[in-house]
Protein backbone atom coordinates (compact mmCIF):
# COMPACT_ATOMS: atom_id res chain seq x y z
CA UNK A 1 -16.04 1.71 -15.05
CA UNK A 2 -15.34 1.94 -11.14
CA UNK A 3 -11.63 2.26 -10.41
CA UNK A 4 -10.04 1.74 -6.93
CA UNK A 5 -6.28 3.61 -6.72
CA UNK A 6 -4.65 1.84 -4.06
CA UNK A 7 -1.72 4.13 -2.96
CA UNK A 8 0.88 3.31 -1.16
CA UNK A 9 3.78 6.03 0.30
CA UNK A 10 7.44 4.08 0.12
CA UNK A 11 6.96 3.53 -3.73
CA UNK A 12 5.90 6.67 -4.78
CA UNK A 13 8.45 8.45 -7.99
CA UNK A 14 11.09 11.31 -5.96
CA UNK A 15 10.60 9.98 -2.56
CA UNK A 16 13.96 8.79 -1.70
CA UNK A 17 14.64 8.39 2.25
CA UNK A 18 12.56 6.64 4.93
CA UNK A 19 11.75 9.92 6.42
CA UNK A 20 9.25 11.07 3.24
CA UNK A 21 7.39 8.76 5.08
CA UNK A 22 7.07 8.98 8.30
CA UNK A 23 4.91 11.80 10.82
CA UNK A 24 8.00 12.22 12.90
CA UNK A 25 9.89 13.70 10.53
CA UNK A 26 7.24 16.55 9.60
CA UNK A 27 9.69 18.47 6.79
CA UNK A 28 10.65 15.62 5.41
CA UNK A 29 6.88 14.10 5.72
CA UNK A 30 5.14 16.83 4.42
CA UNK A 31 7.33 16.77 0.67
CA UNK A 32 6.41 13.03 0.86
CA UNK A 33 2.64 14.00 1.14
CA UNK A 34 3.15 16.24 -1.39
CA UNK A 35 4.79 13.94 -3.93
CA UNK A 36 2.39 11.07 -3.12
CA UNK A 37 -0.82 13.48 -3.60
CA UNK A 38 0.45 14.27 -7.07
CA UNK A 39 1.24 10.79 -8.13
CA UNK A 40 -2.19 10.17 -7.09
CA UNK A 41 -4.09 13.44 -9.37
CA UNK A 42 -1.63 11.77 -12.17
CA UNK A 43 -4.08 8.90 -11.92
CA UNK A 44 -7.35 10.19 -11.62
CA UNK A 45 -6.27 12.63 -14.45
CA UNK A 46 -5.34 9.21 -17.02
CA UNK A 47 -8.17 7.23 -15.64
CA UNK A 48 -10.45 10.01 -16.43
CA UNK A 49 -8.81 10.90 -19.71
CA UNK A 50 -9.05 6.70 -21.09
CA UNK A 51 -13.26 7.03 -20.41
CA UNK A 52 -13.24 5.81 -16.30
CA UNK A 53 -16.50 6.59 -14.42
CA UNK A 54 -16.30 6.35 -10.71
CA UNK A 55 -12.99 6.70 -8.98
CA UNK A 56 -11.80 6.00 -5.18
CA UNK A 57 -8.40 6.61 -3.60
CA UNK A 58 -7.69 3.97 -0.97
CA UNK A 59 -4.75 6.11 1.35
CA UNK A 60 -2.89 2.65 2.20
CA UNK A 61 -0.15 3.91 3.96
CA UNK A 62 -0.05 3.89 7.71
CA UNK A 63 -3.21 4.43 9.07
CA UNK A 64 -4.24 6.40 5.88
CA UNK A 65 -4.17 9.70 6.78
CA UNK A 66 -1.29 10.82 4.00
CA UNK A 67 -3.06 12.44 1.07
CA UNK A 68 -4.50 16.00 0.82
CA UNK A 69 -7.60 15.31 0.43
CA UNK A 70 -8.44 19.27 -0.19
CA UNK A 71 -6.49 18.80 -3.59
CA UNK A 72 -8.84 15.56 -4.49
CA UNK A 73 -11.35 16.79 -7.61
CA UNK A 74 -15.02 16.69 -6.81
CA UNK A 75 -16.48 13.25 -6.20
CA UNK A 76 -13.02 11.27 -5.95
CA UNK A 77 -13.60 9.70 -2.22
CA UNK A 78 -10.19 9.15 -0.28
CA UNK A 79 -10.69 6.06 1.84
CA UNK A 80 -8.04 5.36 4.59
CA UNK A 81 -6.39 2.12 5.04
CA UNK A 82 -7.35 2.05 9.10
CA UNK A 83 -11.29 1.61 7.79
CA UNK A 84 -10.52 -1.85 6.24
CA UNK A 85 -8.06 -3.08 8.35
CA UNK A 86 -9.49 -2.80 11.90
CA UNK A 87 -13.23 -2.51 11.12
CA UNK A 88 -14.19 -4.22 8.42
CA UNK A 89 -14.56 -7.95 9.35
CA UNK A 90 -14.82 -9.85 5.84
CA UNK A 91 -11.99 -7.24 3.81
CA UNK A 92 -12.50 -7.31 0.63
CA UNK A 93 -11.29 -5.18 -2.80
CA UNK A 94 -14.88 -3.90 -3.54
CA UNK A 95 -15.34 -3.36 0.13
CA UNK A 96 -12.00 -0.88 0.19
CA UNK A 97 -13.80 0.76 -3.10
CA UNK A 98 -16.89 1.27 -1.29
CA UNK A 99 -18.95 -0.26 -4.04
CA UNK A 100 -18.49 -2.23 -7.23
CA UNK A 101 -15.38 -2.29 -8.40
CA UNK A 102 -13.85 -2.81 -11.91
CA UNK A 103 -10.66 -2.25 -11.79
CA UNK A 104 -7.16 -1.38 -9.81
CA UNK A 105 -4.44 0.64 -10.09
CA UNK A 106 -1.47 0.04 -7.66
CA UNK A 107 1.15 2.97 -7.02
CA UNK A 108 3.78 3.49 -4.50
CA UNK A 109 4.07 -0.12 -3.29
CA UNK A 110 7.57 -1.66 -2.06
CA UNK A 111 8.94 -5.30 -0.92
CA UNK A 112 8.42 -7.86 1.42
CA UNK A 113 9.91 -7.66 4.65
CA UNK A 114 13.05 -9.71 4.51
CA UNK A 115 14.22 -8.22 1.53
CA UNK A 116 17.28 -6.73 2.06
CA UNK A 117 17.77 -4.16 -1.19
CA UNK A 118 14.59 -2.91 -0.66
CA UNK A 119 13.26 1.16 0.25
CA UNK A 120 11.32 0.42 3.49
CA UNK A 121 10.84 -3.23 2.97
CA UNK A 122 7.68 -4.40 5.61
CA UNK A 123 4.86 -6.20 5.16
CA UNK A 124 1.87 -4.57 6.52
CA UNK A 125 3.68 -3.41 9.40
CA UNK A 126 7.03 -3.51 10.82
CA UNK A 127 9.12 -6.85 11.03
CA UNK A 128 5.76 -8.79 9.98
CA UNK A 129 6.74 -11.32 7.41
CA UNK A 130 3.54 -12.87 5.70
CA UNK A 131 4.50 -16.58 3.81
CA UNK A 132 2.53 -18.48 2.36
CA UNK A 133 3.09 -22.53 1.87
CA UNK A 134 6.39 -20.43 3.55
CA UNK A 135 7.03 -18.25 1.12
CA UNK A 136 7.15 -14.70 1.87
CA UNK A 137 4.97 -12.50 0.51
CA UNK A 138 4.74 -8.73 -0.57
CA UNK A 139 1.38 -6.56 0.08
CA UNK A 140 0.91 -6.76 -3.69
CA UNK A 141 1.01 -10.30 -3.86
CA UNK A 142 -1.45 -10.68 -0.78
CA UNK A 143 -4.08 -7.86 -2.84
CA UNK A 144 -3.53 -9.79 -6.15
CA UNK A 145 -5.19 -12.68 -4.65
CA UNK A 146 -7.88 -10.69 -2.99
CA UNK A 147 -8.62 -9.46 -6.76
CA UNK A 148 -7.64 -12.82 -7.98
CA UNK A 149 -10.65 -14.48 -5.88
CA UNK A 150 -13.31 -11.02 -6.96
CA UNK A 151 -12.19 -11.57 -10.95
CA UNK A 152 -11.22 -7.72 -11.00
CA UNK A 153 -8.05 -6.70 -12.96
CA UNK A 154 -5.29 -4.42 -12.16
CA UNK A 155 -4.40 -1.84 -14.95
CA UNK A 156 -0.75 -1.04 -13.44
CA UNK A 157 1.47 -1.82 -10.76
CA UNK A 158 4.37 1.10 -9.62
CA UNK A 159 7.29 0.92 -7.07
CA UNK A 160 10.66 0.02 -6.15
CA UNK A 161 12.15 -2.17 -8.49
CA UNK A 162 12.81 -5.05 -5.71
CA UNK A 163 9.38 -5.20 -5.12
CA UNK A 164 8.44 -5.98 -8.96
CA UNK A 165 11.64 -8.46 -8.54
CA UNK A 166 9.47 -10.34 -6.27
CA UNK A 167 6.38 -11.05 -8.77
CA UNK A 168 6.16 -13.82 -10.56
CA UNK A 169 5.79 -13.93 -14.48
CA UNK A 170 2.34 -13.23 -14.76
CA UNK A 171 1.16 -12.89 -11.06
CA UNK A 172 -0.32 -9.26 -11.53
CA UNK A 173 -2.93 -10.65 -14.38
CA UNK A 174 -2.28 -8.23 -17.37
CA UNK A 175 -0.84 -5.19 -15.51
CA UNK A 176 1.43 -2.80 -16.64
CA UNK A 177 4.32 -2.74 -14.16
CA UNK A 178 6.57 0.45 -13.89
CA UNK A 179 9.64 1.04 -11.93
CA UNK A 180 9.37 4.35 -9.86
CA UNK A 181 12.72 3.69 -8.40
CA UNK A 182 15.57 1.25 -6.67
CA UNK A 183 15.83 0.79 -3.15
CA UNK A 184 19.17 1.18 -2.04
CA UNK A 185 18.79 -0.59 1.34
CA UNK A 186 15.50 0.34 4.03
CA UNK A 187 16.33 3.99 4.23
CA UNK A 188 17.36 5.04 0.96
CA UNK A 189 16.61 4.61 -2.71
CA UNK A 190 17.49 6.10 -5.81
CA UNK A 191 13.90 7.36 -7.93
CA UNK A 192 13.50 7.72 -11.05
CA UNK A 193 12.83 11.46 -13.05
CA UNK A 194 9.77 12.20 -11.60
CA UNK A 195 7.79 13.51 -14.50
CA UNK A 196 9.40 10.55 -16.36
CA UNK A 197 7.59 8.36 -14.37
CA UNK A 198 4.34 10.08 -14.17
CA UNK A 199 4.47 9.90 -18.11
CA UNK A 200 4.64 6.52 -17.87
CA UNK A 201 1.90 5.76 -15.42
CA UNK A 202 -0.07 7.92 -17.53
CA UNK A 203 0.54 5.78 -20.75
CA UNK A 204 -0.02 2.82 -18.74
CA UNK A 205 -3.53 3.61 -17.65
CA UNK A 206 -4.41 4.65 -20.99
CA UNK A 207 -3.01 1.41 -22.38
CA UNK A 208 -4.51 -0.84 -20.24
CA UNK A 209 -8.06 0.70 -19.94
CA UNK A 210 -8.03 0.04 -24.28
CA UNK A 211 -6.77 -3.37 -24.26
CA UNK A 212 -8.04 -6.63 -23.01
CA UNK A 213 -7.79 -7.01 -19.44
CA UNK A 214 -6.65 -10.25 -17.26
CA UNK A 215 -7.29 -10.41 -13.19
CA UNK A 216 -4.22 -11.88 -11.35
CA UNK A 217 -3.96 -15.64 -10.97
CA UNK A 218 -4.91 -17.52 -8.16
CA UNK A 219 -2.41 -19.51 -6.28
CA UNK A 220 -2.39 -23.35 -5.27
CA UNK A 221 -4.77 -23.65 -2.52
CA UNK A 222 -5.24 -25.11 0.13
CA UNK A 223 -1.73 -23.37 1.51
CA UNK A 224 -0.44 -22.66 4.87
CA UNK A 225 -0.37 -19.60 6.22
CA UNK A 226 2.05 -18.68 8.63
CA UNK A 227 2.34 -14.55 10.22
CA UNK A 228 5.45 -14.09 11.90
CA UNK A 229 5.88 -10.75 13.85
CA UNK A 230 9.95 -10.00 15.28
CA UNK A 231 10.35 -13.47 14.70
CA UNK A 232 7.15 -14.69 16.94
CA UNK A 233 4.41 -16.52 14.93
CA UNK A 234 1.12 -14.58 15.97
CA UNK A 235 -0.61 -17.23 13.29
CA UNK A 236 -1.13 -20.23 11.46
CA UNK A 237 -3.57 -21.65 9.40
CA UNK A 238 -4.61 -23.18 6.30
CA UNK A 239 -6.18 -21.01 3.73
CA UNK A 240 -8.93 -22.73 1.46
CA UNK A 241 -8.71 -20.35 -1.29
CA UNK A 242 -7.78 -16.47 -2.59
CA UNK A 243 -10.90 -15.46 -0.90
CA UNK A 244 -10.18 -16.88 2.54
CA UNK A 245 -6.08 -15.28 2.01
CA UNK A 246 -6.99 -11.65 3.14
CA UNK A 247 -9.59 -12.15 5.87
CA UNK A 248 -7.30 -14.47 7.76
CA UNK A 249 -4.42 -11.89 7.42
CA UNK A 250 -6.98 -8.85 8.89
CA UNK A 251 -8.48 -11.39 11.32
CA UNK A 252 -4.88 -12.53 12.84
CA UNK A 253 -4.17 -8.49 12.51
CA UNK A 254 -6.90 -7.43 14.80
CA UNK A 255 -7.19 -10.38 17.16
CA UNK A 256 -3.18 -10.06 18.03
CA UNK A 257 -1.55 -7.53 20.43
CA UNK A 258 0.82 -6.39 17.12
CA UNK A 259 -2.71 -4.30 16.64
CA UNK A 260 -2.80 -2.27 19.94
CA UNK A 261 -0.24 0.50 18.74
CA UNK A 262 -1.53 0.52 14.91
CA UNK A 263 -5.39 1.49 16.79
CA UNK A 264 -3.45 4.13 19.05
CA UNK A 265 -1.64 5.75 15.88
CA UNK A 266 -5.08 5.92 14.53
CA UNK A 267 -6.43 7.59 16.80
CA UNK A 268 -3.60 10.28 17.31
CA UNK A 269 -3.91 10.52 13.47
CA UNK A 270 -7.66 10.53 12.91
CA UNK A 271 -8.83 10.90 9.51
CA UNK A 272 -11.28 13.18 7.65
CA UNK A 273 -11.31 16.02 5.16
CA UNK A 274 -8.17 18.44 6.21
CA UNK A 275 -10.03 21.13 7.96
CA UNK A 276 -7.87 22.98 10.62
CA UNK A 277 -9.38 21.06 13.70
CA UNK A 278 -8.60 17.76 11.73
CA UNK A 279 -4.58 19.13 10.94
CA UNK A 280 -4.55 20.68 14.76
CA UNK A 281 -5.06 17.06 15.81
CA UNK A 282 -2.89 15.08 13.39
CA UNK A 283 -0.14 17.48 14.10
CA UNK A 284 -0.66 17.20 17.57
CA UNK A 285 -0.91 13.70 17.77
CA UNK A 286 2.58 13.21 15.58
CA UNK A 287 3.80 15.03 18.29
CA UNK A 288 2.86 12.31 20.76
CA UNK A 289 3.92 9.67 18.65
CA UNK A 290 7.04 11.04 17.70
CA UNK A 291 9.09 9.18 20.42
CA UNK A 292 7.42 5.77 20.13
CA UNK A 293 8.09 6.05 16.08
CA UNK A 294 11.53 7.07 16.30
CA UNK A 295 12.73 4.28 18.32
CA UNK A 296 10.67 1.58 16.40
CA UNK A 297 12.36 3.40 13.16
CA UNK A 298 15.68 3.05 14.85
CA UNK A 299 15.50 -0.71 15.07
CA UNK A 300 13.81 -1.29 12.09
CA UNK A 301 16.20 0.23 9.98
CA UNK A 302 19.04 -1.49 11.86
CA UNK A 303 17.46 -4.85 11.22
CA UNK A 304 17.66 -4.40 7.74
CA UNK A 305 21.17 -3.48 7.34
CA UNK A 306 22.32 -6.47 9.34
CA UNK A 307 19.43 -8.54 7.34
C-alpha cells in the first residue's frame, strides 16, 4: 500500500502559539519543527507497523521547507508543498505522492479562514477565504474532494478541534478524526498531552489500515467557486466536478498577483535535503523575510481578533 502523509504545521499536538510556526521567530520555529518532525516519524512508524509499503511526506506548510528531513528513515521522500502548488499544472493527490497512491493520512491541519476560535485560521494563505456554492471552505475539505474525485481514502484526520467542527458528518469518507488541540483565537491554542495524542494517531492508523476503508464524498456539482483574497475576489467560476475543484484553486493561485510573494518566500527558503549550504540559505533567507512576515503577521492576527 502507498501512503501519502500530508502534514500540516498549525495542527500539530504541543504547538501552541503562532510563532511555532513561523521562520521569523527562529526559537520559537525551530521547537515547532521539532514537534512537527516527530508527529510525522509517529506516522511512518504506525503505517509501517499496520503492513504499509511505500510512504511519502508531503511538507504542506508554507512553502514546505519545515521538516528535518535528515531524521526521515531511508526511502520516506519529503515532498514540499511549493512543488504542487506553483509547478504542477493539473494538481492532483497521486501527483503530491509522486506515484500511485492508496491512501492519506492528514496531521496538523487547522480552520478556514473566517473562523474566529481557530489556532492560525487561513486558507491556503493569509486572508484567502475559499467558498464554494459560498460556503467557506477549510484546506481539508478542498483535499477531500481532490481524493473524493481519485477514489483514495483517508485513514485519519488530526488538528484543532474548530477545524474538525467544520466537517460535515461523514465528509472525510471513513477517517479517524483526532483532536490535537483547541484554538484559543489565531495566536494561541491550548494542545492536548502530547504523547496522548501521538498514542492516538498511532491507534488510528492501525485501526483504519485493518478495517474497511471509505474515500470522502463528493459534493453537489456543478458549484460556484468564488476566491476572495483581503476581501478582493481574485476568482470565480463554476466547477464541473471534485476533479475540476483543486486545479481551479492552483490555477487562480498562480495566475493572481496573491502568488508573487509565496514564489519569493520560496526562493529565500529553497528546499532540499538539510545539508549546511541548504540551512546557510534558509537561515539566511528568514533573515530577509523576517520584516515582510512580521508585519503581514501583525495584521493577520489583528484581523482575527476583531473577526
Amino acid at each position: 500500500m502507498n501512503v501519502l502523509i500530508a502534514a500540516d504545521m498549525e495542527g500539530i499536538a504541543g504547538i501552541d502559539d503562532s510563532g511555532d510556526c513561523l521562520p521569523s521567530h527562529p526559537s520559537a520555529y525551530a521547537r515547532g519543527r521539532r514537534l512537527m518532525t516527530d508527529e510525522v516519524l509517529t506516522v511512518v512508524g504506525a503505517l509501517g507497523d499496520g503492513g504499509a509499503g511505500r510512504i511519502s511526506v508531503g511538507d504542506w506548510h508554507m512553502v514546505g521547507t519545515n521538516i528535518e528531513r535528515e531524521r526521515m528513515p531511508e526511502g520516506v521522500e519529503v515532498r514540499p508543498i511549493a512543488d504542487l502548488a506553483l509547478a504542477e499544472a493539473e494538481p492532483s493527490m497521486a501527483k503530491a505522492n509522486g506515484g500511485p497512491l492508496d491512501a492519506v493520512v492528514m496531521i496538523g491541519h487547522h480552520a478556514s479562514t473566517p473562523n474566529p476560535r481557530a489556532f492560525c485560521s487561513h486558507t491556503f494563505i493569509w486572508e484567502m477565504e475559499v467558498l464554494l456554492d459560498d460556503e467557506s471552505l477549510s484546506e481539508v475539505q478542498v483535499y477531500a474532494q481532490a481524493l473524493a474525485a481519485e477514489g483514495i481514502p483517508i485513514l485519519a484526520v488530526s488538528g484543532d478541534r474548530w477545524m474538525l467542527e467544520e466537517l460535515g458528518e461523514g465528509e472525510m469518507g471513513s477517517a479517524r478524526l483526532i483532536e490535537a488541540k483547541e484554538g484559543q483565537g489565531r495566536g494561541r491554542a491550548r494542545s492536548r498531552e502530547v504523547e496522548a495524542v501521538r498514542a492516538e494517531l498511532r491507534d488510528s492508523i492501525v485501526a483504519a489500515l485493518a478495517a474497511p476503508m471509505q474515500p470522502p464524498p463528493p459534493r453537489g456539482y456543478p458549484a460556484e467557486l468564488r476566491i476572495v483574497t483581503e476581501g478582493t475576489e481574485i476568482a470565480k467560476t463554476t466547477v464541473a466536478d471534485p476533479a475540476d475543484l483543486l486545479n481551479a484553486i492552483a490555477t487562480a493561485f498562480r495566475e493572481s498577483q496573491v502568488s508573487r510573494e509565496y514564489r519569493q518566500l520560496a526562493k529565500l527558503l529553497p528546499a532540499g535535503n538539510d545539508s549546511w549550504v541548504r540551512s546557510a540559505q534558509r537561515r539566511l533567507g528568514s533573515i530577509l523575510a523576517t520584516p515582510v512576515m512580521r508585519s503581514k503577521e501583525r495584521r493577520w492576527l489583528a484581523a482575527g481578533r476583531s473577526g
